[in-house]
C-alpha atoms as a PDB file:
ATOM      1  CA  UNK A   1     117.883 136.545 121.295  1.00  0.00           C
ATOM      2  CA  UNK A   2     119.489 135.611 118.265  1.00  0.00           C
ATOM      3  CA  UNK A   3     117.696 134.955 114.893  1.00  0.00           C
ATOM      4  CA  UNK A   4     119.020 131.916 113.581  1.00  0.00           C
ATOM      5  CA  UNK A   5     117.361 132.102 110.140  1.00  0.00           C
ATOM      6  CA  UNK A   6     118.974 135.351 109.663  1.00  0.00           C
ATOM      7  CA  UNK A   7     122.238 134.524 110.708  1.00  0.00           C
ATOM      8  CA  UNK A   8     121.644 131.495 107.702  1.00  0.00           C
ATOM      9  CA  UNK A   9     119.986 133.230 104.872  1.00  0.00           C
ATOM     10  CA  UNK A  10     122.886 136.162 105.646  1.00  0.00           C
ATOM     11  CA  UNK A  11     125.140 133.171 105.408  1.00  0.00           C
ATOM     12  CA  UNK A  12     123.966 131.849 102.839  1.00  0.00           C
ATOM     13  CA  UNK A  13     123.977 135.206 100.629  1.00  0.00           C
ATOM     14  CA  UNK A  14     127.569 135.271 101.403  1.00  0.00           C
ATOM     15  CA  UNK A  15     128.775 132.290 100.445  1.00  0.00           C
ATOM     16  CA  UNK A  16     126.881 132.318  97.331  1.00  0.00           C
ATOM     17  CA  UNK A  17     127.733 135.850  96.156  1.00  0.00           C
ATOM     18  CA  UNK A  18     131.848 134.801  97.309  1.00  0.00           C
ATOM     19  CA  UNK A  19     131.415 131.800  94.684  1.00  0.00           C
ATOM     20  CA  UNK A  20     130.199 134.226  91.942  1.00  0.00           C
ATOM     21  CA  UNK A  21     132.703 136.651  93.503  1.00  0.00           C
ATOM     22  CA  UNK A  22     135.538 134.215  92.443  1.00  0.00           C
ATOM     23  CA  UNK A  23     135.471 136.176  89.076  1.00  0.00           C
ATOM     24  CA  UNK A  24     136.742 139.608  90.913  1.00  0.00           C
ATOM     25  CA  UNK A  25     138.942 137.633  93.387  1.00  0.00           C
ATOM     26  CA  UNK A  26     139.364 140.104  97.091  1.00  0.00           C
ATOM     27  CA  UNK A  27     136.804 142.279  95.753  1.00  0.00           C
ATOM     28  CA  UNK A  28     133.890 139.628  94.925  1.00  0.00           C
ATOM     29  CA  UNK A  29     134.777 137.867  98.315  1.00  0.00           C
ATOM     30  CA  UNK A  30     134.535 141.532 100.194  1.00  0.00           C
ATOM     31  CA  UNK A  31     131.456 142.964  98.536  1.00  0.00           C
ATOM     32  CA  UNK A  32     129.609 139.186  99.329  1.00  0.00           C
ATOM     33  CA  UNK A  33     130.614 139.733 102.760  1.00  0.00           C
ATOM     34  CA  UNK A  34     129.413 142.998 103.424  1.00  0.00           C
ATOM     35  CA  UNK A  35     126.055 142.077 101.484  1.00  0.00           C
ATOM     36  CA  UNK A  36     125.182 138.890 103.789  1.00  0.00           C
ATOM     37  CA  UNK A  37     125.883 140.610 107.111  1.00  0.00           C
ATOM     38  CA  UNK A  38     123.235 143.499 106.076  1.00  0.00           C
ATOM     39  CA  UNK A  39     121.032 140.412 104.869  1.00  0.00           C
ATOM     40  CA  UNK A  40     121.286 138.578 108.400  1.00  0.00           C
ATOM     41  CA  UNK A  41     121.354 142.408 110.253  1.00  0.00           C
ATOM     42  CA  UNK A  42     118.335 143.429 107.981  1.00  0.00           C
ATOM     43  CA  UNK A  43     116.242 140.266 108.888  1.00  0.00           C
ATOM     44  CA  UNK A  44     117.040 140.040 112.213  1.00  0.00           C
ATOM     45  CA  UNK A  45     116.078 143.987 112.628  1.00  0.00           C
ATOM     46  CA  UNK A  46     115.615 145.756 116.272  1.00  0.00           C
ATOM     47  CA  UNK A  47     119.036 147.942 116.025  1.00  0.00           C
ATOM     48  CA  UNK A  48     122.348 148.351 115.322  1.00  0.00           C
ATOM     49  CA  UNK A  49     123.310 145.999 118.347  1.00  0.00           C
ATOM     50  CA  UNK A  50     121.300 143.239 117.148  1.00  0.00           C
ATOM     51  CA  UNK A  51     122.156 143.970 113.194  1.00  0.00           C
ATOM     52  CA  UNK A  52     125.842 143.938 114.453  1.00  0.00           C
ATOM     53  CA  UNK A  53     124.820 140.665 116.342  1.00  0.00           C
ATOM     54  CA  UNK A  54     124.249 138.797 113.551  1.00  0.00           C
ATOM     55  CA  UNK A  55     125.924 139.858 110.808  1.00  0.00           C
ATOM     56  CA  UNK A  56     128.906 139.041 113.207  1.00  0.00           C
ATOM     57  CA  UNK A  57     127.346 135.654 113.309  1.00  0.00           C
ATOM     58  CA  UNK A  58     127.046 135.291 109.585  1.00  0.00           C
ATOM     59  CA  UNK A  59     130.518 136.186 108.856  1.00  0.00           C
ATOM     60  CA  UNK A  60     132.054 133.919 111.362  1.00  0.00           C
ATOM     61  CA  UNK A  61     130.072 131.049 110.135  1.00  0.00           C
ATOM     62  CA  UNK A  62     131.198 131.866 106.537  1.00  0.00           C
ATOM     63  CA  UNK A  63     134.481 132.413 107.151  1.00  0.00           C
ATOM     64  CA  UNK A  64     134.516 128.807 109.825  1.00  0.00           C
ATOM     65  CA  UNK A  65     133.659 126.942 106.938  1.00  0.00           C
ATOM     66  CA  UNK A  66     135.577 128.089 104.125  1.00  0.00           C
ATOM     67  CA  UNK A  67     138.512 127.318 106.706  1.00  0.00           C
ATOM     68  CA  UNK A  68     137.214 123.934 106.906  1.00  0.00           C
ATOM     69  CA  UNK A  69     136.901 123.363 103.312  1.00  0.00           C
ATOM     70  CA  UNK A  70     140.505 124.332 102.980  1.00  0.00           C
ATOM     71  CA  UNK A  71     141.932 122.495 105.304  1.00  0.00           C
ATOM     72  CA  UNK A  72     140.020 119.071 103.950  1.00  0.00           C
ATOM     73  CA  UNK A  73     141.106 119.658 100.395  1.00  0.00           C
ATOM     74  CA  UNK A  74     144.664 120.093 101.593  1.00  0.00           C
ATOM     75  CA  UNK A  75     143.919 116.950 103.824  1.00  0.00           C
ATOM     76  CA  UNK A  76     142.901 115.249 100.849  1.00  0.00           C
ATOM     77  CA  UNK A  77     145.643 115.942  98.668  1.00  0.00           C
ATOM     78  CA  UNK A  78     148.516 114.993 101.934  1.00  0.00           C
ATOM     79  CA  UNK A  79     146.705 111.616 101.913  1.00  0.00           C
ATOM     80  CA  UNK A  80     146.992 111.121  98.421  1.00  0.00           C
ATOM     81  CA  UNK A  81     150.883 111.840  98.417  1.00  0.00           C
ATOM     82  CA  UNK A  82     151.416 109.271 100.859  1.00  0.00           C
ATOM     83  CA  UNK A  83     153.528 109.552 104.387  1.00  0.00           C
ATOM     84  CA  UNK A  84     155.598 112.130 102.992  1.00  0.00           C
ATOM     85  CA  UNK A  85     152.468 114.565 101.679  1.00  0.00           C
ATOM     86  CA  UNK A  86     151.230 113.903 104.966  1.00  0.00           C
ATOM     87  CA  UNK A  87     153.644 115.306 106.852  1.00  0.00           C
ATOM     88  CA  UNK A  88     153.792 118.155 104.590  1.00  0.00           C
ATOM     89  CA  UNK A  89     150.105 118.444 105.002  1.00  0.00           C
ATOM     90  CA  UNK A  90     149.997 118.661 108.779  1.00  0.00           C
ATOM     91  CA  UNK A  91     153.270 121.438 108.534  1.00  0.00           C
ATOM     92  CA  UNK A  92     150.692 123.516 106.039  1.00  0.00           C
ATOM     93  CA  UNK A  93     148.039 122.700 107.936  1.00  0.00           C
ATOM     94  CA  UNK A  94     149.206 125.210 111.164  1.00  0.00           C
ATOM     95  CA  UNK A  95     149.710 127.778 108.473  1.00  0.00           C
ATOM     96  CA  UNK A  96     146.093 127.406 106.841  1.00  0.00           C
ATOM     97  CA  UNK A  97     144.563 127.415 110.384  1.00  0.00           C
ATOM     98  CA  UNK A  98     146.229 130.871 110.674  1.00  0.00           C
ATOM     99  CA  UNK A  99     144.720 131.718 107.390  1.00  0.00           C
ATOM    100  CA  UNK A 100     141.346 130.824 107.991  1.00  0.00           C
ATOM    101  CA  UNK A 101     141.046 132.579 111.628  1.00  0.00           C
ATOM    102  CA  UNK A 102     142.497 135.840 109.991  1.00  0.00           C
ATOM    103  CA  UNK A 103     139.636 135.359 107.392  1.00  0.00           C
ATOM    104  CA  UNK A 104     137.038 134.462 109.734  1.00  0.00           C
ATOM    105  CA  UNK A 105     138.129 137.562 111.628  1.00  0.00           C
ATOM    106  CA  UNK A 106     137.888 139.868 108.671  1.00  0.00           C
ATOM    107  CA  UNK A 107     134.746 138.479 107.723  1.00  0.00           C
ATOM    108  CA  UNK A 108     133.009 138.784 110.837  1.00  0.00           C
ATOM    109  CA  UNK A 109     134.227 142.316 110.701  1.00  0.00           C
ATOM    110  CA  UNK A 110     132.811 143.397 107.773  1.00  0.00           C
ATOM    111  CA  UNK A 111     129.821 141.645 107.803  1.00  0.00           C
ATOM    112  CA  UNK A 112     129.274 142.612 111.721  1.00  0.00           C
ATOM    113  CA  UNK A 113     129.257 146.762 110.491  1.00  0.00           C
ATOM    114  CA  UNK A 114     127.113 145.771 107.159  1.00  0.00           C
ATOM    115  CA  UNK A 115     124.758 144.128 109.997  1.00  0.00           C
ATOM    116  CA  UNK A 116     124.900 146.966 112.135  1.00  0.00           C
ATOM    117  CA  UNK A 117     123.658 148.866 109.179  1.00  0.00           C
ATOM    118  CA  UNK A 118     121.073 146.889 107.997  1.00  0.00           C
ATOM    119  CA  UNK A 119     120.093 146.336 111.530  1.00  0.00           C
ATOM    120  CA  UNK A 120     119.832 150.488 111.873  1.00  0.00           C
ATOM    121  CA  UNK A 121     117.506 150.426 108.685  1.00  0.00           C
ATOM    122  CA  UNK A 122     115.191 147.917 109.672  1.00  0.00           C
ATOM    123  CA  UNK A 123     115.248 148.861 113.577  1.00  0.00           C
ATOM    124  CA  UNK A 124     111.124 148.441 114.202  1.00  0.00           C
ATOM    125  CA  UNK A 125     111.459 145.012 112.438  1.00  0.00           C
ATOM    126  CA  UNK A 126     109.334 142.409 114.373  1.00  0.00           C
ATOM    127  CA  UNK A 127     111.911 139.738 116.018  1.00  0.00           C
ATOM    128  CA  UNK A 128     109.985 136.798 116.010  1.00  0.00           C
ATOM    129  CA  UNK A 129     108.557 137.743 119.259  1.00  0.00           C
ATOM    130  CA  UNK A 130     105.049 136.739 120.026  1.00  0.00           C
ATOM    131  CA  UNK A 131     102.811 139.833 121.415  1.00  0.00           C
ATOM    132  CA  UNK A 132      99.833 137.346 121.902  1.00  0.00           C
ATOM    133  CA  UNK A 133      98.317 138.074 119.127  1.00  0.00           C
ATOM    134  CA  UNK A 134      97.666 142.112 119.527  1.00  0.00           C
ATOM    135  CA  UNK A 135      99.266 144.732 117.013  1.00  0.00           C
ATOM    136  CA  UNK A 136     101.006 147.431 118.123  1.00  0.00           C
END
């Protein structure tokens, strides 16, 4: 079962650390992946499968959105140049989609090995499953 609140605080790490990664541009945005998916895989706990679970899940997310926020910016801008920027827009807009699914892919990746990692560490983590109230 996935952890939802894992995959968002791992998420969440990510996309804050990228921001303050924008200072070491490729390396800031790589080390901020790798440190959210062994957030979400370290929270979510019970394994490698499940750490690589959901720091797959982070990454995706983070890398989903920052595609999206690219392509409304450029979105924004086509509209502002009129017909002709929006035509240009649309013909840049196939090439950012390409972008953003090769970044989404490589930051799944990462963060879906960090996961597995943290996931590994943290492997008798409880999962938010309820053992009616007895300890084990």
């Amino acid at each position: 079962m996935t952890n939802w609140r894992a995959v968002f605080v791992g998420f969440v790490v990510a996309t804050v650390l990228g921001i303050l990664g924008l200072a070491l541009p490729g390396v800031g945005q790589l080390a901020a992946g790798l440190i959210g998916g062994f957030v979400a895989g370290y929270m979510a706990g019970g394994g490698i499968g499940s750490g690589f679970w959901h720091g797959l899940l982070a990454g995706a997310l983070g890398g989903i959105i920052g595609g999206l926020l690219i392509g409304v910016a450029v979105g924004v801008a086509g509209l502002a140049l009129g017909p002709v920027g929006g035509a240009i827009s649309g013909t840049v807009g196939v090439g950012i989609f390409a972008f953003a699914v090769a970044v989404s892919l490589v930051m799944a990746v990462e963060s879906a090995i960090a996961g597995a990692v943290g996931g590994a560490l943290n492997s008798g983590a409880d999962t938010g499953r309820s053992t009616g109230g007895q300890r084990y």
